[in-house]
C-alpha atoms as a PDB file:
ATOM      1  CA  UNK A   1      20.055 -21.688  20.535  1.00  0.00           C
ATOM      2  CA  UNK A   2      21.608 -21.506  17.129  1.00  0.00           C
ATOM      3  CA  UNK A   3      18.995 -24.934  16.179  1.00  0.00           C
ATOM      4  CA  UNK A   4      16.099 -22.630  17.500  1.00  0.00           C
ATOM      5  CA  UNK A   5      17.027 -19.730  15.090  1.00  0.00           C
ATOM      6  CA  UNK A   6      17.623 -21.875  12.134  1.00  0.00           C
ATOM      7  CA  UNK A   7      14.284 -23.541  12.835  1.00  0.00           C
ATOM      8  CA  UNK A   8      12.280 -20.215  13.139  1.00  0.00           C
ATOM      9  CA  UNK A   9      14.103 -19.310   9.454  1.00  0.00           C
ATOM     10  CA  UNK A  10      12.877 -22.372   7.621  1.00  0.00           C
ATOM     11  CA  UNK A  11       9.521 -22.198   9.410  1.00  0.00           C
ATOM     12  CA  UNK A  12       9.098 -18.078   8.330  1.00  0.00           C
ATOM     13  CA  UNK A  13      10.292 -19.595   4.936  1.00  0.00           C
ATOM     14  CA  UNK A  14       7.940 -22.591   4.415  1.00  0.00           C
ATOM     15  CA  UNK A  15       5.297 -20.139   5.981  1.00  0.00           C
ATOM     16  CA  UNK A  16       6.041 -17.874   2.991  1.00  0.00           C
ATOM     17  CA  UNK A  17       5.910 -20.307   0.546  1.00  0.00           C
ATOM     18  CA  UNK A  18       2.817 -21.567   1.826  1.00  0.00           C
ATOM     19  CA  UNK A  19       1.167 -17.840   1.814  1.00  0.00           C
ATOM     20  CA  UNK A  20       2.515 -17.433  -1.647  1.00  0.00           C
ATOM     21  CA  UNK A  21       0.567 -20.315  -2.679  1.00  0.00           C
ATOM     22  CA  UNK A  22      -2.591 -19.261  -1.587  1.00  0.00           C
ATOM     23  CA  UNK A  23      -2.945 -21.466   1.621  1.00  0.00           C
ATOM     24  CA  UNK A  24      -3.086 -18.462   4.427  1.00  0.00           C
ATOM     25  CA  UNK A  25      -4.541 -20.496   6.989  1.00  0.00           C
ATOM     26  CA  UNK A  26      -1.325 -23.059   7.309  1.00  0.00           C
ATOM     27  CA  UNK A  27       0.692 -20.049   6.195  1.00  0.00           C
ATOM     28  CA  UNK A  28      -0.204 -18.593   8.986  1.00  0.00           C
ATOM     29  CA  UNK A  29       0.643 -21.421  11.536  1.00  0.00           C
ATOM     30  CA  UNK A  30       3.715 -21.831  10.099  1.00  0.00           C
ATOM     31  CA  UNK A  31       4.953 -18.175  10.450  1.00  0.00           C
ATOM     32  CA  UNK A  32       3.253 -17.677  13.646  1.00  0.00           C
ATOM     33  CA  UNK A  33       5.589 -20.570  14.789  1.00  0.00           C
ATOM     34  CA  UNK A  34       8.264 -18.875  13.990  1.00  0.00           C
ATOM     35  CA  UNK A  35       7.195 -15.809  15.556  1.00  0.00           C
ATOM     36  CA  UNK A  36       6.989 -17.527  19.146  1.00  0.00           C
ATOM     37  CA  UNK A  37      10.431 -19.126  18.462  1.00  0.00           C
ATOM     38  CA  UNK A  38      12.392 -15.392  17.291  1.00  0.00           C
ATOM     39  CA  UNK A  39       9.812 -12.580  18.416  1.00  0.00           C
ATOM     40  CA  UNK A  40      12.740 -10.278  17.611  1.00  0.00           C
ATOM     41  CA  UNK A  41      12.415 -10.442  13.907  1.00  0.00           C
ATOM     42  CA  UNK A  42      10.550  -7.903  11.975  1.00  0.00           C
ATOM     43  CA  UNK A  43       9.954  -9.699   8.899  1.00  0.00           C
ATOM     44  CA  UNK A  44       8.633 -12.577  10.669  1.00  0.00           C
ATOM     45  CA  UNK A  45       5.746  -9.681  12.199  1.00  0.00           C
ATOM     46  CA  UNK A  46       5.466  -8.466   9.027  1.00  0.00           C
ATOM     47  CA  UNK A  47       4.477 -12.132   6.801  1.00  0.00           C
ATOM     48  CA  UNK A  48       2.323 -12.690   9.537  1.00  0.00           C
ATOM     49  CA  UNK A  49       0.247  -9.906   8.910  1.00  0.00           C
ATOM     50  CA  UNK A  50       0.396 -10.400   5.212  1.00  0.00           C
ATOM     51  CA  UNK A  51      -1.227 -13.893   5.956  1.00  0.00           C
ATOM     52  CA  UNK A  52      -3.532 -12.812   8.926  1.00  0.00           C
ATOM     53  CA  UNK A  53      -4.590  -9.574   5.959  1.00  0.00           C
ATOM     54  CA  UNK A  54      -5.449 -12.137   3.376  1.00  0.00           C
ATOM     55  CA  UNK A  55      -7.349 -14.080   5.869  1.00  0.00           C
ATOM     56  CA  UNK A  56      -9.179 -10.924   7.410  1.00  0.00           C
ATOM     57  CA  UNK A  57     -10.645 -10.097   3.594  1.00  0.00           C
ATOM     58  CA  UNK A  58     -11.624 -13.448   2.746  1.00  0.00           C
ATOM     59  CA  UNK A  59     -13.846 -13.629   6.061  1.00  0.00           C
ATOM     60  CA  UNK A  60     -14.719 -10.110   4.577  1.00  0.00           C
ATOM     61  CA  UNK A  61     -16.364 -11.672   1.597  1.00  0.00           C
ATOM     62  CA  UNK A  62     -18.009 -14.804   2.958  1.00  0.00           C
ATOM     63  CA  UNK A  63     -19.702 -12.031   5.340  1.00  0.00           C
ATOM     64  CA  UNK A  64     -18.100 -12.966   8.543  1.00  0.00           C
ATOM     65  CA  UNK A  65     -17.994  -9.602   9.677  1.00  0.00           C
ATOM     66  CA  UNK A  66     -16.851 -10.260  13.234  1.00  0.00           C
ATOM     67  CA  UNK A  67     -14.086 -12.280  12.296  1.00  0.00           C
ATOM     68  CA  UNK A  68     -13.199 -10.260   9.777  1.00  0.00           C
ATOM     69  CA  UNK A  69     -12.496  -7.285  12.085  1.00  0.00           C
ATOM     70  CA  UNK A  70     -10.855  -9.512  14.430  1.00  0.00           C
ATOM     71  CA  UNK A  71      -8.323 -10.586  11.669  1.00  0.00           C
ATOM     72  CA  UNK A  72      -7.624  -7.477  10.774  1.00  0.00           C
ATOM     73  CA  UNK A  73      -7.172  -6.290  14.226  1.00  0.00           C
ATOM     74  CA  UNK A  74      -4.714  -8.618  14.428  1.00  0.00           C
ATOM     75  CA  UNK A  75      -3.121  -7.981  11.317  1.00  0.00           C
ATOM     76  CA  UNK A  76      -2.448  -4.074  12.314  1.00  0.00           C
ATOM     77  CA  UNK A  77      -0.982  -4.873  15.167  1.00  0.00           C
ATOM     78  CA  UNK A  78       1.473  -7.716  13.527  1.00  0.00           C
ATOM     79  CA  UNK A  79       2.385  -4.742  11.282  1.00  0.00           C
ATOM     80  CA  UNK A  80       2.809  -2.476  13.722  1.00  0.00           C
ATOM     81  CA  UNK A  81       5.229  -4.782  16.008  1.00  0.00           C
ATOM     82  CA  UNK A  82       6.995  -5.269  12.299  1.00  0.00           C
ATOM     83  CA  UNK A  83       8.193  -1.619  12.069  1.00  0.00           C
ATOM     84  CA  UNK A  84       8.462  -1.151  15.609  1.00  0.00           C
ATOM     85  CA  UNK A  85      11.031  -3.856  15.811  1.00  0.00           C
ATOM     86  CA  UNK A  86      12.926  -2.094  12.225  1.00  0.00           C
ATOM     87  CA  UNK A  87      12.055   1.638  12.496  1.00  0.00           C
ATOM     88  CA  UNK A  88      14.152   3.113   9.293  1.00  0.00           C
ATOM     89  CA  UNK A  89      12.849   0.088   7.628  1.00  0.00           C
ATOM     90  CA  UNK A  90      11.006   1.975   4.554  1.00  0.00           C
ATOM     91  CA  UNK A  91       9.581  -1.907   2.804  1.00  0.00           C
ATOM     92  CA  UNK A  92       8.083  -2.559   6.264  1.00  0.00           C
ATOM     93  CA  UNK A  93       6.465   0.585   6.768  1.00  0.00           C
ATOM     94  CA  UNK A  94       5.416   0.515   1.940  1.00  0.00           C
ATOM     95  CA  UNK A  95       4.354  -2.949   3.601  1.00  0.00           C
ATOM     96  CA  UNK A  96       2.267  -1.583   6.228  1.00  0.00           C
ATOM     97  CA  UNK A  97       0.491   1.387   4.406  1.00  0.00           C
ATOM     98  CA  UNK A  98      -0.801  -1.453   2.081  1.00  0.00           C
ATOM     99  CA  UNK A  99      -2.286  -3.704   3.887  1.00  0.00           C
ATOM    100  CA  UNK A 100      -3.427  -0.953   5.762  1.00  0.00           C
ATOM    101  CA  UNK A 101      -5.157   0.523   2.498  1.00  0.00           C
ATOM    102  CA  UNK A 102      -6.293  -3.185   1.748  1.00  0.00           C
ATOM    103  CA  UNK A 103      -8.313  -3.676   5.615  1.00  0.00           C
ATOM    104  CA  UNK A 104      -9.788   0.287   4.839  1.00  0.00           C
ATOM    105  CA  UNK A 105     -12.884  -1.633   3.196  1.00  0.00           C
ATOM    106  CA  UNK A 106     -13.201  -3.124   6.934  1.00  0.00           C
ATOM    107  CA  UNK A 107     -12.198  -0.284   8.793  1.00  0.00           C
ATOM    108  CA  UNK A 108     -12.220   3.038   7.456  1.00  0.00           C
ATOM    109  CA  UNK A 109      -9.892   4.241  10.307  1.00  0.00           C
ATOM    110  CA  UNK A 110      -6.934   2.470   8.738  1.00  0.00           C
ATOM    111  CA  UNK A 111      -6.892   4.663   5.724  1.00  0.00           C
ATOM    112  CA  UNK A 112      -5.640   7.258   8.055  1.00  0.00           C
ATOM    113  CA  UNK A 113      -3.346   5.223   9.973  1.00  0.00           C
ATOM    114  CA  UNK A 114      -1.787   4.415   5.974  1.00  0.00           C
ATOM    115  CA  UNK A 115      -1.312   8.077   5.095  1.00  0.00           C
ATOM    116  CA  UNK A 116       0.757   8.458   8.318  1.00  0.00           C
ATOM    117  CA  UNK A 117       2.703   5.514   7.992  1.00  0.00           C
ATOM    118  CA  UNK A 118       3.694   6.549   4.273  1.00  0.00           C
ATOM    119  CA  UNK A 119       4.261  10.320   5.849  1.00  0.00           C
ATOM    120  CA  UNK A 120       6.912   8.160   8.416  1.00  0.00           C
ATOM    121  CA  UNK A 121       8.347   6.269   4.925  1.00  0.00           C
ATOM    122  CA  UNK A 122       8.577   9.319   3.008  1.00  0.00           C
ATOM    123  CA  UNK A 123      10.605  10.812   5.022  1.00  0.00           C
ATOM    124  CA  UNK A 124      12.885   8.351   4.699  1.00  0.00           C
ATOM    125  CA  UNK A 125      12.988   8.107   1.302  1.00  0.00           C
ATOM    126  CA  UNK A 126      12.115  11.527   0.085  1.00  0.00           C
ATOM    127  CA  UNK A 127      13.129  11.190  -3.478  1.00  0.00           C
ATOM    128  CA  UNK A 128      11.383   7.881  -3.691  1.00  0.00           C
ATOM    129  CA  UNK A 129       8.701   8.307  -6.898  1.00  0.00           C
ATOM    130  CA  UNK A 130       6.122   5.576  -5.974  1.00  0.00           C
ATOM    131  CA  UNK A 131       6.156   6.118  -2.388  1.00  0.00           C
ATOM    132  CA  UNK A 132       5.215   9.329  -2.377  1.00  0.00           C
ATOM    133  CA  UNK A 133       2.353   8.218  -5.701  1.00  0.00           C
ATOM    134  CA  UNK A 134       1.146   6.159  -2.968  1.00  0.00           C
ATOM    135  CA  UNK A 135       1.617   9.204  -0.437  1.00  0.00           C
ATOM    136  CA  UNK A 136      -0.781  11.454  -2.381  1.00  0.00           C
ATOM    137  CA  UNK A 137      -3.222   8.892  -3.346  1.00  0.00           C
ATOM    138  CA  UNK A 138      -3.315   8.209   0.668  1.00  0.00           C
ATOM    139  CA  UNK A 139      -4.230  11.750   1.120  1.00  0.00           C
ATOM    140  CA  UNK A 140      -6.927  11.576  -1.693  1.00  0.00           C
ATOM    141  CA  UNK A 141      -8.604   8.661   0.170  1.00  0.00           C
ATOM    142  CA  UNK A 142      -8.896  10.865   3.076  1.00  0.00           C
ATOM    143  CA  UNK A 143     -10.329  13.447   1.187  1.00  0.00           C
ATOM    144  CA  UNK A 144      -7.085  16.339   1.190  1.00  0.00           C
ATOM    145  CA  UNK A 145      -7.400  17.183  -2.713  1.00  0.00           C
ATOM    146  CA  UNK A 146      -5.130  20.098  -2.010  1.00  0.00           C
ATOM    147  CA  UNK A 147      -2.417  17.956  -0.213  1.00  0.00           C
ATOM    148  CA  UNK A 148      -2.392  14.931  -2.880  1.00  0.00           C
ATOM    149  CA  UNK A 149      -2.649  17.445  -5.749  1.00  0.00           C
ATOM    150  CA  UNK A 150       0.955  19.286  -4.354  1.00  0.00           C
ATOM    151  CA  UNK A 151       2.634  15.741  -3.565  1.00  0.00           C
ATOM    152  CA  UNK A 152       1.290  14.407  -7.010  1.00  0.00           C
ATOM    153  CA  UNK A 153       2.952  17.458  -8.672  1.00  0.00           C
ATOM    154  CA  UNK A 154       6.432  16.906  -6.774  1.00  0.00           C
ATOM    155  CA  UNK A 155       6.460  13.000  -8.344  1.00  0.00           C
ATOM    156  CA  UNK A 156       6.007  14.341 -11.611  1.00  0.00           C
ATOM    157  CA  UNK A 157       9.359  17.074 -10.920  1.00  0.00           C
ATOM    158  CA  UNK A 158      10.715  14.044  -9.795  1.00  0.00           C
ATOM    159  CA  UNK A 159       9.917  11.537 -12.681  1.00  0.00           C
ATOM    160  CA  UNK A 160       8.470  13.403 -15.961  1.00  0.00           C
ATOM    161  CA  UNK A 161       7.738   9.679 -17.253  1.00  0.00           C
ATOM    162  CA  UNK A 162       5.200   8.194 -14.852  1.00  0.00           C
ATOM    163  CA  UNK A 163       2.542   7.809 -16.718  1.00  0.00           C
ATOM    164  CA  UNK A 164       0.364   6.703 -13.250  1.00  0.00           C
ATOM    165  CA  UNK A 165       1.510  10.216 -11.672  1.00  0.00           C
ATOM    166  CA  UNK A 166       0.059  12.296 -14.883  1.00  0.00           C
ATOM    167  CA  UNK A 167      -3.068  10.251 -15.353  1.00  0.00           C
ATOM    168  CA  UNK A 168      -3.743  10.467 -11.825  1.00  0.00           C
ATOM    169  CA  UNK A 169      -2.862  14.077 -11.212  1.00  0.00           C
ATOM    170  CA  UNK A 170      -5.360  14.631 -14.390  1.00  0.00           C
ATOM    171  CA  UNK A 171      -8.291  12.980 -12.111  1.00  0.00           C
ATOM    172  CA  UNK A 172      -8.021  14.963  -9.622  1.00  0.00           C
ATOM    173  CA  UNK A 173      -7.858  18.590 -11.729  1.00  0.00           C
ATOM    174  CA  UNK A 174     -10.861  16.963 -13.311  1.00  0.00           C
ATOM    175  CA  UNK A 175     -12.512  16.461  -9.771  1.00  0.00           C
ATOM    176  CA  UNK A 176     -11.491  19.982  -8.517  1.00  0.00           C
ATOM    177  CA  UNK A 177     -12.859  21.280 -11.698  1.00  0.00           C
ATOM    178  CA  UNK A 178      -9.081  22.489 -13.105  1.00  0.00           C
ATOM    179  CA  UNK A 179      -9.788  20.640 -16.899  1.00  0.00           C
ATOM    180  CA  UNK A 180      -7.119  22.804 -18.512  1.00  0.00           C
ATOM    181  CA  UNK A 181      -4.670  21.575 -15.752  1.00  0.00           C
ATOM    182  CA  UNK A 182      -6.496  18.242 -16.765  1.00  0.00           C
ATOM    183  CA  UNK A 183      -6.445  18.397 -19.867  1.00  0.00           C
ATOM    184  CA  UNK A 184      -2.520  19.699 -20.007  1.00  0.00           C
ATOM    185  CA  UNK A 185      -1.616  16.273 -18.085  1.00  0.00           C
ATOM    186  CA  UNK A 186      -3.506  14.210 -20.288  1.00  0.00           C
ATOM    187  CA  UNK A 187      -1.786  15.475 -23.722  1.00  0.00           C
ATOM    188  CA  UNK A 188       1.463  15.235 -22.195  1.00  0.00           C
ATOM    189  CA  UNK A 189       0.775  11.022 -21.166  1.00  0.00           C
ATOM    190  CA  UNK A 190      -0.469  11.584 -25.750  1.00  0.00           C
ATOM    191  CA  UNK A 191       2.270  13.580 -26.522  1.00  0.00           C
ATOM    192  CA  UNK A 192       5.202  12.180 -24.616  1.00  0.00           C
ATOM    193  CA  UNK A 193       4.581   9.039 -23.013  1.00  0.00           C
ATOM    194  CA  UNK A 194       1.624   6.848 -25.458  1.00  0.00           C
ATOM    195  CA  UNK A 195      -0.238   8.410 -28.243  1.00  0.00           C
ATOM    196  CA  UNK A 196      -2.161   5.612 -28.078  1.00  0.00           C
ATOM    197  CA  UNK A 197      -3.166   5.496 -24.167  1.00  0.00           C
ATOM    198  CA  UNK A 198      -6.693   4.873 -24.315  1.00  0.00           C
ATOM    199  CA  UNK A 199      -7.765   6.030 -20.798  1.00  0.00           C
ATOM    200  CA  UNK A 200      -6.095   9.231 -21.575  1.00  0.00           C
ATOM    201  CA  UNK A 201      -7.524   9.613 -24.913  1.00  0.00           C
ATOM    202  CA  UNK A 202     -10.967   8.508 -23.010  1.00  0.00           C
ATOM    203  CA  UNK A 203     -10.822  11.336 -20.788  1.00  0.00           C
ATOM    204  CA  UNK A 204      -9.359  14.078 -23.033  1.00  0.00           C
ATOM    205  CA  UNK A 205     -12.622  13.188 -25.171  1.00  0.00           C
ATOM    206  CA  UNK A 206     -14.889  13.837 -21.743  1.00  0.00           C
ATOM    207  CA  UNK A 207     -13.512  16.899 -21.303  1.00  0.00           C
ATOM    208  CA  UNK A 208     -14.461  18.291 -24.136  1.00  0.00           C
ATOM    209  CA  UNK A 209     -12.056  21.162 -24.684  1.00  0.00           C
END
């Protein structure tokens, strides 16, 4: 038993390597391998659907569409199974939302199922800057302005020095058509953060006020 369980570890890690490198397809293998040796083990789940992910977009782009929605069948489910078997896990669930967002291209469905799974990690970790950023950009992909606009405004209370949070908090006044909102986040990234932020500087010129 204890040979079995050392086995599935260097398989999961040689699978890891091998994803890391580039090579998905005997990534894949070797991780799946060690699934079917220690099904019990969440990061296992969870490298597998990195590799089956990878796999699912590149079918993506050589037009394989069936395949491609196959893979990344597969690779929600492998998620899924990842933060079933490690609920209060919050890096399985960040995990998750991602490759969720990534497969959205394939399905559009999944960009919902990622603003729910980053609802389930926020919770968790509440005072966490860049998971909720990644919270209220979820919401903006679904199309709740109103919802990503109040998160986006708790990150900033939360950390005054993310540039990402002001510039994209500025984007989305300038979409609802608040440009002195805009405009305020974009001289504070000038002011405060990088006079010489050229997106910022690009947009404050836009606006025009």
């Amino acid at each position: 038993l204890i040979s079995k369980y050392w086995y599935a570890d260097y398989l999961y890690a040689q699978g890891k390597l091998t994803n890391d490198s580039g090579d998905y397809v005997t990534g894949r293998e070797l991780v799946n391998r060690a699934v079917k040796l220690s099904p019990k083990e969440s990061l296992f789940w969870s490298e597998l659907s990195s590799s089956t992910t990878a796999l699912s977009l590149i079918a993506a782009k050589q037009n394989e569409a069936e395949l491609s929605k196959q893979l990344a069948n597969s690779a929600v489910t492998e998620s899924g199974n990842a933060v079933s078997l490690s609920p209060a896990n919050v890096n399985l669930k960040r995990d998750r939302a991602s490759r969720l967002i990534d497969l959205s291209p394939i399905n559009p469905n999944y960009i919902i199922l990622a603003r729910d799974t980053l609802i389930e990690a926020a919770r968790l970790a509440p005072t966490e800057a860049k998971l909720q950023y990644n919270l209220s950009i979820a919401y903006l992909r679904v199309g709740d302005y109103t919802k990503a606009i109040e998160i986006m405004e708790k990150v900033i209370d939360m950390k005054p020095d993310y540039r990402q949070a002001h510039y994209a908090l500025a984007l989305m006044y300038i979409d609802t058509n608040e440009k002195q909102k805009a405009k305020g986040e974009l001289e504070y990234i000038l002011n405060h953060l990088n006079p010489e932020d050229v997106e910022a500087q690009r947009e404050l010129t836009e606006l025009g006020l």
